[in-house]
PDB file of N, CA and C in Angstrom:
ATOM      1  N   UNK A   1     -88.661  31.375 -38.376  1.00  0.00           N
ATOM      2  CA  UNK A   1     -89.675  31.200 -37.346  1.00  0.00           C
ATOM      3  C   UNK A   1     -91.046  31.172 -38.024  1.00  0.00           C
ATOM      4  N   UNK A   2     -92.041  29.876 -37.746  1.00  0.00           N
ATOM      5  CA  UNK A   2     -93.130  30.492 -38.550  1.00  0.00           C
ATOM      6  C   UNK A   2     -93.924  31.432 -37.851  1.00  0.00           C
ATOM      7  N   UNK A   3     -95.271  31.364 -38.811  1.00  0.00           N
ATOM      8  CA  UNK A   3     -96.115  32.848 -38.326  1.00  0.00           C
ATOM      9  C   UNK A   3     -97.077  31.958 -37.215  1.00  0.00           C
ATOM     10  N   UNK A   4     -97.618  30.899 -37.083  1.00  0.00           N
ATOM     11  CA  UNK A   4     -98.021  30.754 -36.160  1.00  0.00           C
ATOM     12  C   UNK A   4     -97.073  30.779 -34.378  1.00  0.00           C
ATOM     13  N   UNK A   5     -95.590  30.437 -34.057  1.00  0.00           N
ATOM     14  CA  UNK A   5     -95.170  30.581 -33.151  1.00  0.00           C
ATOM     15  C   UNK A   5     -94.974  32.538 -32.894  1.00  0.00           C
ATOM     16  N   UNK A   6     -94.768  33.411 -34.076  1.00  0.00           N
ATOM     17  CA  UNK A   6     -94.449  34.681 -33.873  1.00  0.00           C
ATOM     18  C   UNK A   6     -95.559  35.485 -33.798  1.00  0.00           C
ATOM     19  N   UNK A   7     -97.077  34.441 -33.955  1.00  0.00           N
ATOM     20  CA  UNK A   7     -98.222  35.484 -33.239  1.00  0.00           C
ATOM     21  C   UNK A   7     -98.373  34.834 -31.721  1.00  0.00           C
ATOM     22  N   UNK A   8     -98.001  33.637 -31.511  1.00  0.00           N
ATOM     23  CA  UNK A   8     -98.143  33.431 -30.145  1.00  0.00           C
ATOM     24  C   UNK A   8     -97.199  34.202 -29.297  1.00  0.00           C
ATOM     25  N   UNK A   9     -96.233  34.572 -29.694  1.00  0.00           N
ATOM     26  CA  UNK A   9     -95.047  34.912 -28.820  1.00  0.00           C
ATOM     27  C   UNK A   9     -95.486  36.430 -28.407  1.00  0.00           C
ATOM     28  N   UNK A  10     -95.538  37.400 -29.317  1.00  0.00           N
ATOM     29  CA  UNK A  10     -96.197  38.912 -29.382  1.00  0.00           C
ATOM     30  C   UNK A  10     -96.761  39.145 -28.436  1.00  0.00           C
ATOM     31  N   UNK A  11     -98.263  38.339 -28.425  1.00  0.00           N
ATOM     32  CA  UNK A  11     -99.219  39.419 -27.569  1.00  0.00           C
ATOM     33  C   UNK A  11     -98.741  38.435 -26.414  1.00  0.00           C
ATOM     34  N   UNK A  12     -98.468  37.527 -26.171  1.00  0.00           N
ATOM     35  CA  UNK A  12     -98.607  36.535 -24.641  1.00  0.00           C
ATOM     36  C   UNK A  12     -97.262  37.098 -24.192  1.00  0.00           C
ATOM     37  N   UNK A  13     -96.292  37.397 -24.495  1.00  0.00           N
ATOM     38  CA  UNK A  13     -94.889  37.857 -23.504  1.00  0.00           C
ATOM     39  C   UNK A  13     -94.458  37.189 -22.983  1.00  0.00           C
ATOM     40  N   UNK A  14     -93.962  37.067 -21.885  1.00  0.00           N
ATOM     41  CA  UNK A  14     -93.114  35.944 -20.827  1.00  0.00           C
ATOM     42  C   UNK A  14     -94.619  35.570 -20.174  1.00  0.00           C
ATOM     43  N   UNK A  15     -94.547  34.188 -20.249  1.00  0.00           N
ATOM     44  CA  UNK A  15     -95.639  33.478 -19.257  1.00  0.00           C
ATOM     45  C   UNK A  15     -95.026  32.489 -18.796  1.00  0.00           C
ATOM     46  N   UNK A  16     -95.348  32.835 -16.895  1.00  0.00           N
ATOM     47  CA  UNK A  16     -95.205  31.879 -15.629  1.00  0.00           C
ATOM     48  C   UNK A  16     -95.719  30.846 -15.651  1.00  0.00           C
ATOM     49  N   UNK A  17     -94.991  29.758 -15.418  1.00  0.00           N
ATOM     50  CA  UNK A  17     -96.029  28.323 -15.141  1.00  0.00           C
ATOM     51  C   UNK A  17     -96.630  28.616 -13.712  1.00  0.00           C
ATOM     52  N   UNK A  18     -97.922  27.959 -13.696  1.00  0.00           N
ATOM     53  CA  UNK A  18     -98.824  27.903 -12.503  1.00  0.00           C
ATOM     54  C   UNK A  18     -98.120  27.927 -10.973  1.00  0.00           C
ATOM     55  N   UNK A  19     -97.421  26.904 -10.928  1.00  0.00           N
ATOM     56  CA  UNK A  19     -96.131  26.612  -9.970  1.00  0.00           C
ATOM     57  C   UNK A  19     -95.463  28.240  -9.421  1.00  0.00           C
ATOM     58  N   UNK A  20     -95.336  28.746 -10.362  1.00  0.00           N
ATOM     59  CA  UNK A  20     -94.177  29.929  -9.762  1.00  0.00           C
ATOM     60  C   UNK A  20     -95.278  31.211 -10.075  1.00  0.00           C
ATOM     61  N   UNK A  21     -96.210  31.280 -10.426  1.00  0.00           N
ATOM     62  CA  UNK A  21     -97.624  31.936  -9.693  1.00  0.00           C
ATOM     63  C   UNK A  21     -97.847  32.283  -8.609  1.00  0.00           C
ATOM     64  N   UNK A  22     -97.876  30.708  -8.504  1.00  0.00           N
ATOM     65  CA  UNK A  22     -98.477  30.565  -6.806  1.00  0.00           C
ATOM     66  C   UNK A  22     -97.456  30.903  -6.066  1.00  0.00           C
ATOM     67  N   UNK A  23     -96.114  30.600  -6.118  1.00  0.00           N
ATOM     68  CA  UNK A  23     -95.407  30.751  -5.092  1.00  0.00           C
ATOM     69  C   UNK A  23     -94.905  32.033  -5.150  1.00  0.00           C
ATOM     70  N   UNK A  24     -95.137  33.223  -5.994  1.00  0.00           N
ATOM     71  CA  UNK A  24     -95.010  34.587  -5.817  1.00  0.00           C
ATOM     72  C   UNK A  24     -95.833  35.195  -5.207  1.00  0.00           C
ATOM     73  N   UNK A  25     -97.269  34.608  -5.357  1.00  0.00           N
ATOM     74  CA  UNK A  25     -98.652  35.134  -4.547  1.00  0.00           C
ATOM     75  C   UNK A  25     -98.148  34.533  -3.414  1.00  0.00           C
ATOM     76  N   UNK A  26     -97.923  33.653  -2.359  1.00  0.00           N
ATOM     77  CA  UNK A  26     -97.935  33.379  -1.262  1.00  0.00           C
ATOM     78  C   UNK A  26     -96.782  34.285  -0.570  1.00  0.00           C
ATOM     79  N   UNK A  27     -95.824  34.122  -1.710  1.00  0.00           N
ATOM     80  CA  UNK A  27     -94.474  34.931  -0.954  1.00  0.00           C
ATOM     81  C   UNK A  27     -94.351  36.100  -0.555  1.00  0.00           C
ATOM     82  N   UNK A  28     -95.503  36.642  -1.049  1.00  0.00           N
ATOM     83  CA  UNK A  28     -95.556  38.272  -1.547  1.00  0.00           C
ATOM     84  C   UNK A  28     -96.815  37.989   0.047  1.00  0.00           C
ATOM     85  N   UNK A  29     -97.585  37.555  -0.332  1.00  0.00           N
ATOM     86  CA  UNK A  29     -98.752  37.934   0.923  1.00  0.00           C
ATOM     87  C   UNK A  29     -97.981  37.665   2.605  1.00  0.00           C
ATOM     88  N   UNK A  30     -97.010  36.358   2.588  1.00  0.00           N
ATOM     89  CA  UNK A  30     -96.423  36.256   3.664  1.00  0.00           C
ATOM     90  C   UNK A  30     -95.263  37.396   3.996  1.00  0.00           C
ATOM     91  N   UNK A  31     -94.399  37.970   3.167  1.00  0.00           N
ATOM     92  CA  UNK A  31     -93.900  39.410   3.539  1.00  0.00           C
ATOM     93  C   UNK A  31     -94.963  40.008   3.923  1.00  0.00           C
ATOM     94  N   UNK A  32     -95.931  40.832   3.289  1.00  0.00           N
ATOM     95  CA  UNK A  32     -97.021  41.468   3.578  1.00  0.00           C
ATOM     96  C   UNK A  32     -97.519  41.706   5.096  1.00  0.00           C
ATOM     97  N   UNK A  33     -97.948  40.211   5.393  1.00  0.00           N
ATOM     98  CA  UNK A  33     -98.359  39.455   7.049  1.00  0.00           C
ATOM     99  C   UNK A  33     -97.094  39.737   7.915  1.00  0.00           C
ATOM    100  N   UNK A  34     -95.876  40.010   7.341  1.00  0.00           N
ATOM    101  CA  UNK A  34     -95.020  39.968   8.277  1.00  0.00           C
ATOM    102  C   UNK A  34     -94.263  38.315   8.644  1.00  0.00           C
ATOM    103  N   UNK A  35     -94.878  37.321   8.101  1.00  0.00           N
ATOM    104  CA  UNK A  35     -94.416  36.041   7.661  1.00  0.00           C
ATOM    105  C   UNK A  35     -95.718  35.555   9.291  1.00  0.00           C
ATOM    106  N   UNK A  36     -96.491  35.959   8.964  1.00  0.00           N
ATOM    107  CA  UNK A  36     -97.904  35.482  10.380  1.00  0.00           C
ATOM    108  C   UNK A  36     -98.498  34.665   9.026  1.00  0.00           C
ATOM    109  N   UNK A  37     -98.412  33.979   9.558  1.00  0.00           N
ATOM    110  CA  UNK A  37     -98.077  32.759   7.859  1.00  0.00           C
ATOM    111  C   UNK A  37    -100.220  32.140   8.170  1.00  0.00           C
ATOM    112  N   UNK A  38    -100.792  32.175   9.621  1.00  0.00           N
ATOM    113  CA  UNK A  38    -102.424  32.182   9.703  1.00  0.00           C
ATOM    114  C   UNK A  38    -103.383  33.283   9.084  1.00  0.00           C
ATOM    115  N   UNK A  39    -101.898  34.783   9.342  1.00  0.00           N
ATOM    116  CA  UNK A  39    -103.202  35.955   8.457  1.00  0.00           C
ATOM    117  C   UNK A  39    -102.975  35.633   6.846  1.00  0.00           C
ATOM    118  N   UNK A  40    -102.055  35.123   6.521  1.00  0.00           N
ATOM    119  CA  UNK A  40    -102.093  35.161   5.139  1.00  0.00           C
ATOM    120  C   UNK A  40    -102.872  34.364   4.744  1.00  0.00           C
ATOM    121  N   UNK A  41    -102.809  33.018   5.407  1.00  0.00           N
ATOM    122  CA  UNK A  41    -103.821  32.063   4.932  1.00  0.00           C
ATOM    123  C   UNK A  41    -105.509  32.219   4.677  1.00  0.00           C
ATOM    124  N   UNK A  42    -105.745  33.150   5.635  1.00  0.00           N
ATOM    125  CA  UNK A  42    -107.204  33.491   5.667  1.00  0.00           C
ATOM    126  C   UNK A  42    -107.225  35.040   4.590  1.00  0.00           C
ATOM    127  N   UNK A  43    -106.419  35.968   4.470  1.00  0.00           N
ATOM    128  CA  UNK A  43    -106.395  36.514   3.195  1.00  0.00           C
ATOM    129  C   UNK A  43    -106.366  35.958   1.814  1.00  0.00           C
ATOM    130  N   UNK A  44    -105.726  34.907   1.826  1.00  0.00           N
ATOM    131  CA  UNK A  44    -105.309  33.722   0.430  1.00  0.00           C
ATOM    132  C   UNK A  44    -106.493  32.707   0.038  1.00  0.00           C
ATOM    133  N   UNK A  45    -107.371  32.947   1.422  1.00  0.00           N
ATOM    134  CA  UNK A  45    -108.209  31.493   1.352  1.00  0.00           C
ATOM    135  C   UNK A  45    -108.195  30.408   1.141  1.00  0.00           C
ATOM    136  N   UNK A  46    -106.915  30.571   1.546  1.00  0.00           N
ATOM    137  CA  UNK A  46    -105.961  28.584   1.642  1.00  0.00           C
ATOM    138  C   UNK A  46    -106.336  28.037   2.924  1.00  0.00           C
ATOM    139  N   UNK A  47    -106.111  27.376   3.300  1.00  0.00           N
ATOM    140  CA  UNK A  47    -106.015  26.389   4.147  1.00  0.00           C
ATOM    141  C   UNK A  47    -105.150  26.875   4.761  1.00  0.00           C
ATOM    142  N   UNK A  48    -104.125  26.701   6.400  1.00  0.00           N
ATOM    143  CA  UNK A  48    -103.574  27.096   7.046  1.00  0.00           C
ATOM    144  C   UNK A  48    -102.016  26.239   7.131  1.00  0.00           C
ATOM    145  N   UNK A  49    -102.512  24.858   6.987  1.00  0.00           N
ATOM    146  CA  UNK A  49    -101.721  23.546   6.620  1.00  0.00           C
ATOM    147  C   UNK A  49    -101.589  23.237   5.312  1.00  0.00           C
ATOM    148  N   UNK A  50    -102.157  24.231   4.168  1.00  0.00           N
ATOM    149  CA  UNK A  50    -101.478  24.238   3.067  1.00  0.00           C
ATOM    150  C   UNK A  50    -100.686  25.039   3.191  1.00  0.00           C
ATOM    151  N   UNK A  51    -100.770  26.213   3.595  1.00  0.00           N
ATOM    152  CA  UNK A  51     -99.578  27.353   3.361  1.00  0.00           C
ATOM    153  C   UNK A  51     -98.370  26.988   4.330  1.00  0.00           C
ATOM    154  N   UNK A  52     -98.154  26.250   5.320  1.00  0.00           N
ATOM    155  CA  UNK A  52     -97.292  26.107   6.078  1.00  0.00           C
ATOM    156  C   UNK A  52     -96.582  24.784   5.164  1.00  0.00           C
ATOM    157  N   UNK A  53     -96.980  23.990   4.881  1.00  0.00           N
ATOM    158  CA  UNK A  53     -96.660  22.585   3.663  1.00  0.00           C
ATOM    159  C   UNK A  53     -95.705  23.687   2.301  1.00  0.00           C
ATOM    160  N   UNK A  54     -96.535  24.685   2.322  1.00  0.00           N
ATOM    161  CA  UNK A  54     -95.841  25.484   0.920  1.00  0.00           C
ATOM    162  C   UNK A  54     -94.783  26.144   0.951  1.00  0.00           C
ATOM    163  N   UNK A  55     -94.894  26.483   2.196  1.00  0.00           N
ATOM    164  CA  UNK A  55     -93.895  27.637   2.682  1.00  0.00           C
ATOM    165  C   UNK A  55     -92.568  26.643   2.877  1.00  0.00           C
ATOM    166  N   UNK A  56     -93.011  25.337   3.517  1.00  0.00           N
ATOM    167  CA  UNK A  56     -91.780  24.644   4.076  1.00  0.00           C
ATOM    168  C   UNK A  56     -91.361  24.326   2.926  1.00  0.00           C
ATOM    169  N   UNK A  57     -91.846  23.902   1.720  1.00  0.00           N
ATOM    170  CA  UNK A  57     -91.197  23.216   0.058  1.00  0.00           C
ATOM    171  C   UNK A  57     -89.932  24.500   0.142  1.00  0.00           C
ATOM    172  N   UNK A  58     -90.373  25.708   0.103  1.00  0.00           N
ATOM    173  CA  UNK A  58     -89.834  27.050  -0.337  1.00  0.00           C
ATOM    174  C   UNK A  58     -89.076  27.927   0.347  1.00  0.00           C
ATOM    175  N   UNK A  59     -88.835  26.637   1.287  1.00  0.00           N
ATOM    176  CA  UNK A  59     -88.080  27.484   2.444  1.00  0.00           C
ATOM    177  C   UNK A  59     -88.009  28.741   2.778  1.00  0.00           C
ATOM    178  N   UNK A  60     -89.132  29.013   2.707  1.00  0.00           N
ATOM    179  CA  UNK A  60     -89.145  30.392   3.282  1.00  0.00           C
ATOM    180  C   UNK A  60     -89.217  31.039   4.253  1.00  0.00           C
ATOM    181  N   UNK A  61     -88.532  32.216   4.729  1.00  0.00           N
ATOM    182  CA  UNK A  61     -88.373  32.545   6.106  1.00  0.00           C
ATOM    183  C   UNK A  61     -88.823  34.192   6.046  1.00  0.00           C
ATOM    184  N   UNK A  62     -89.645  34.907   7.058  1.00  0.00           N
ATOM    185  CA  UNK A  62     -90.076  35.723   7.338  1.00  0.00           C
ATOM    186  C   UNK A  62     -88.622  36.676   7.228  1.00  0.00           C
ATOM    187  N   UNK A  63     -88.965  38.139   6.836  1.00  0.00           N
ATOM    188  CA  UNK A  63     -88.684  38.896   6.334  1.00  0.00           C
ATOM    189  C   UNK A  63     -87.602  39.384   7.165  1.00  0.00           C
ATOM    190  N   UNK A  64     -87.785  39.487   8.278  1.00  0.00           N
ATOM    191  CA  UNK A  64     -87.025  40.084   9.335  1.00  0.00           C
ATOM    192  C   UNK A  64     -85.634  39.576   9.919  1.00  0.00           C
ATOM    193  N   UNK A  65     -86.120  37.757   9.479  1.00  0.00           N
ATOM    194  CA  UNK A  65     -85.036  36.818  10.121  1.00  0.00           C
ATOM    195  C   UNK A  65     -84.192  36.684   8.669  1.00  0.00           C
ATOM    196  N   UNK A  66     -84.529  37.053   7.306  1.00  0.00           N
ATOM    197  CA  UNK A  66     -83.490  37.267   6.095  1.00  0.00           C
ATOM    198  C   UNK A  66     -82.599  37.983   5.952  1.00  0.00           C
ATOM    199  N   UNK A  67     -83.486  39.342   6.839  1.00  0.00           N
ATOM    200  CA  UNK A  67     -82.723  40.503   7.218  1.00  0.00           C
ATOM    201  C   UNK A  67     -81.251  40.410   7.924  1.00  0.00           C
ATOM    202  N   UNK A  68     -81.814  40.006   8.877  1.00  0.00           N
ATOM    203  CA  UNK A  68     -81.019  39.023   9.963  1.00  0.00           C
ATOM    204  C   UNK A  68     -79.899  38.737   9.641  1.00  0.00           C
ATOM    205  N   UNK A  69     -79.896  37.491   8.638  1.00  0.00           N
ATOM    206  CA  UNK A  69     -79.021  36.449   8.522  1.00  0.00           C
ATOM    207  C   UNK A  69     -77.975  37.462   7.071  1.00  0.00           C
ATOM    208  N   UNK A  70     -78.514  38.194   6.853  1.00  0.00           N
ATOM    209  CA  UNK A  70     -77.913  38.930   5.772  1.00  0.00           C
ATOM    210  C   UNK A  70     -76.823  40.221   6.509  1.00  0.00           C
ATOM    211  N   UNK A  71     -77.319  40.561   7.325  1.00  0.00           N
ATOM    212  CA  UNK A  71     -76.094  41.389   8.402  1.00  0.00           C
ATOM    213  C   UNK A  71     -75.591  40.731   9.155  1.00  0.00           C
ATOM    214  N   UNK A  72     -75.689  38.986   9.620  1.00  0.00           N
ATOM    215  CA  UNK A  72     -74.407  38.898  10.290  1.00  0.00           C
ATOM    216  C   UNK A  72     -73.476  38.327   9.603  1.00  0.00           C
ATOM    217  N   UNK A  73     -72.129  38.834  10.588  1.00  0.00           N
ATOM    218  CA  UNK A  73     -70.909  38.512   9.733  1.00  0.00           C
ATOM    219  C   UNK A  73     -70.501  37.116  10.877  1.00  0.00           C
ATOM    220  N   UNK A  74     -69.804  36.214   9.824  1.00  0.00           N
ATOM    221  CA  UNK A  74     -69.359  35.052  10.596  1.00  0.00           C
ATOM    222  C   UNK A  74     -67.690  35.481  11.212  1.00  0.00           C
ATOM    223  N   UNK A  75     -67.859  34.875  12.569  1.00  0.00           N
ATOM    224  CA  UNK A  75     -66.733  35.032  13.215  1.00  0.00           C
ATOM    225  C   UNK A  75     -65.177  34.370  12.521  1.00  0.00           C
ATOM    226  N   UNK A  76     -64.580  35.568  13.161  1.00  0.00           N
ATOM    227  CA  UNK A  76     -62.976  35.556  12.395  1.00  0.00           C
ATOM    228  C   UNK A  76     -62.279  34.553  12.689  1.00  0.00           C
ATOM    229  N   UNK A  77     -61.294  33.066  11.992  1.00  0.00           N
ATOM    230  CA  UNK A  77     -61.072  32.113  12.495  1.00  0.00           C
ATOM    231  C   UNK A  77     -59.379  32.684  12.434  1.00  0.00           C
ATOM    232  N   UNK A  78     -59.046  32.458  13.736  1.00  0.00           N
ATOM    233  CA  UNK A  78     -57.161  32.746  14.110  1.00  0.00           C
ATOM    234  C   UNK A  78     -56.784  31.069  13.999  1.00  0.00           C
ATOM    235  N   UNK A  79     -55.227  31.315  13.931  1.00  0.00           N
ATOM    236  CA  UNK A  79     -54.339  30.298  13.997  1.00  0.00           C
ATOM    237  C   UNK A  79     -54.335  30.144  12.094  1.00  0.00           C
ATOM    238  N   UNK A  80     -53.354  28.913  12.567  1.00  0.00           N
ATOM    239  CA  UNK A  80     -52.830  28.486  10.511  1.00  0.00           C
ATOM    240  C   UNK A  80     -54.154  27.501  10.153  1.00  0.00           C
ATOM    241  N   UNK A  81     -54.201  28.282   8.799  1.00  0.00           N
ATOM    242  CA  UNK A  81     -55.353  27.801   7.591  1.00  0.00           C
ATOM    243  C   UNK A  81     -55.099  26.105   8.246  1.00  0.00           C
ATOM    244  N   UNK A  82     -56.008  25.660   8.011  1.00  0.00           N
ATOM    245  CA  UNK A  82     -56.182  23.720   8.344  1.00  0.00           C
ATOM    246  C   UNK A  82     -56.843  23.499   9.794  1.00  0.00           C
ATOM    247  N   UNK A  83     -56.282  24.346  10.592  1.00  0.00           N
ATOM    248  CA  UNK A  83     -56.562  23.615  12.256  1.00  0.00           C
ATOM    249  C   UNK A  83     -58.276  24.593  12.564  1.00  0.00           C
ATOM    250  N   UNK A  84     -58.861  23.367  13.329  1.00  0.00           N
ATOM    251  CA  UNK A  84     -60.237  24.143  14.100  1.00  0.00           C
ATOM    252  C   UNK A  84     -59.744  24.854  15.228  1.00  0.00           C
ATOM    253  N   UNK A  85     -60.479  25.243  15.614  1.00  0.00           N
ATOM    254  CA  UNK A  85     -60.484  25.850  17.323  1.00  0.00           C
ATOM    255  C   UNK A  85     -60.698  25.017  17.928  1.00  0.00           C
TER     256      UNK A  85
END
């Protein structure tokens, strides 16, 4: 390895591209808001129709409805493996 890549590596550590920055700051402020995706925007000093444009790339869904979808269980399918209901 030379010595110029093993002094860059040292003091800088793991570094985020800009991209996944931003989308930890928004993600983090919209939990925060409760996913009130207008207070974050005016905490962020974004735009209101940027953060809703950002949020939709990132599919992201408010905290409560993850919750949500993470405790329910999908219904039990009867009869033989192959046939629908």
């Amino acid at each position: 390895m030379s010595t110029l890549l093993k002094t860059i590596q040292k003091p800088l550590g793991i570094v985020l591209p800009m991209d996944e920055v931003k989308r930890r700051v928004i993600v983090d402020a919209l939990d925060k808001c409760g996913g009130d995706r207008i207070l974050a925007a005016r905490l962020l000093g974004i735009g209101k129709t940027t953060l809703y444009r950002m949020a939709r790339a990132w599919h992201y869904e408010r905290p409560d409805l993850q919750a949500a979808a993470l405790m329910t269980v999908p219904p039990l399918r009867r009869g033989p493996p192959g046939l629908s209901a």
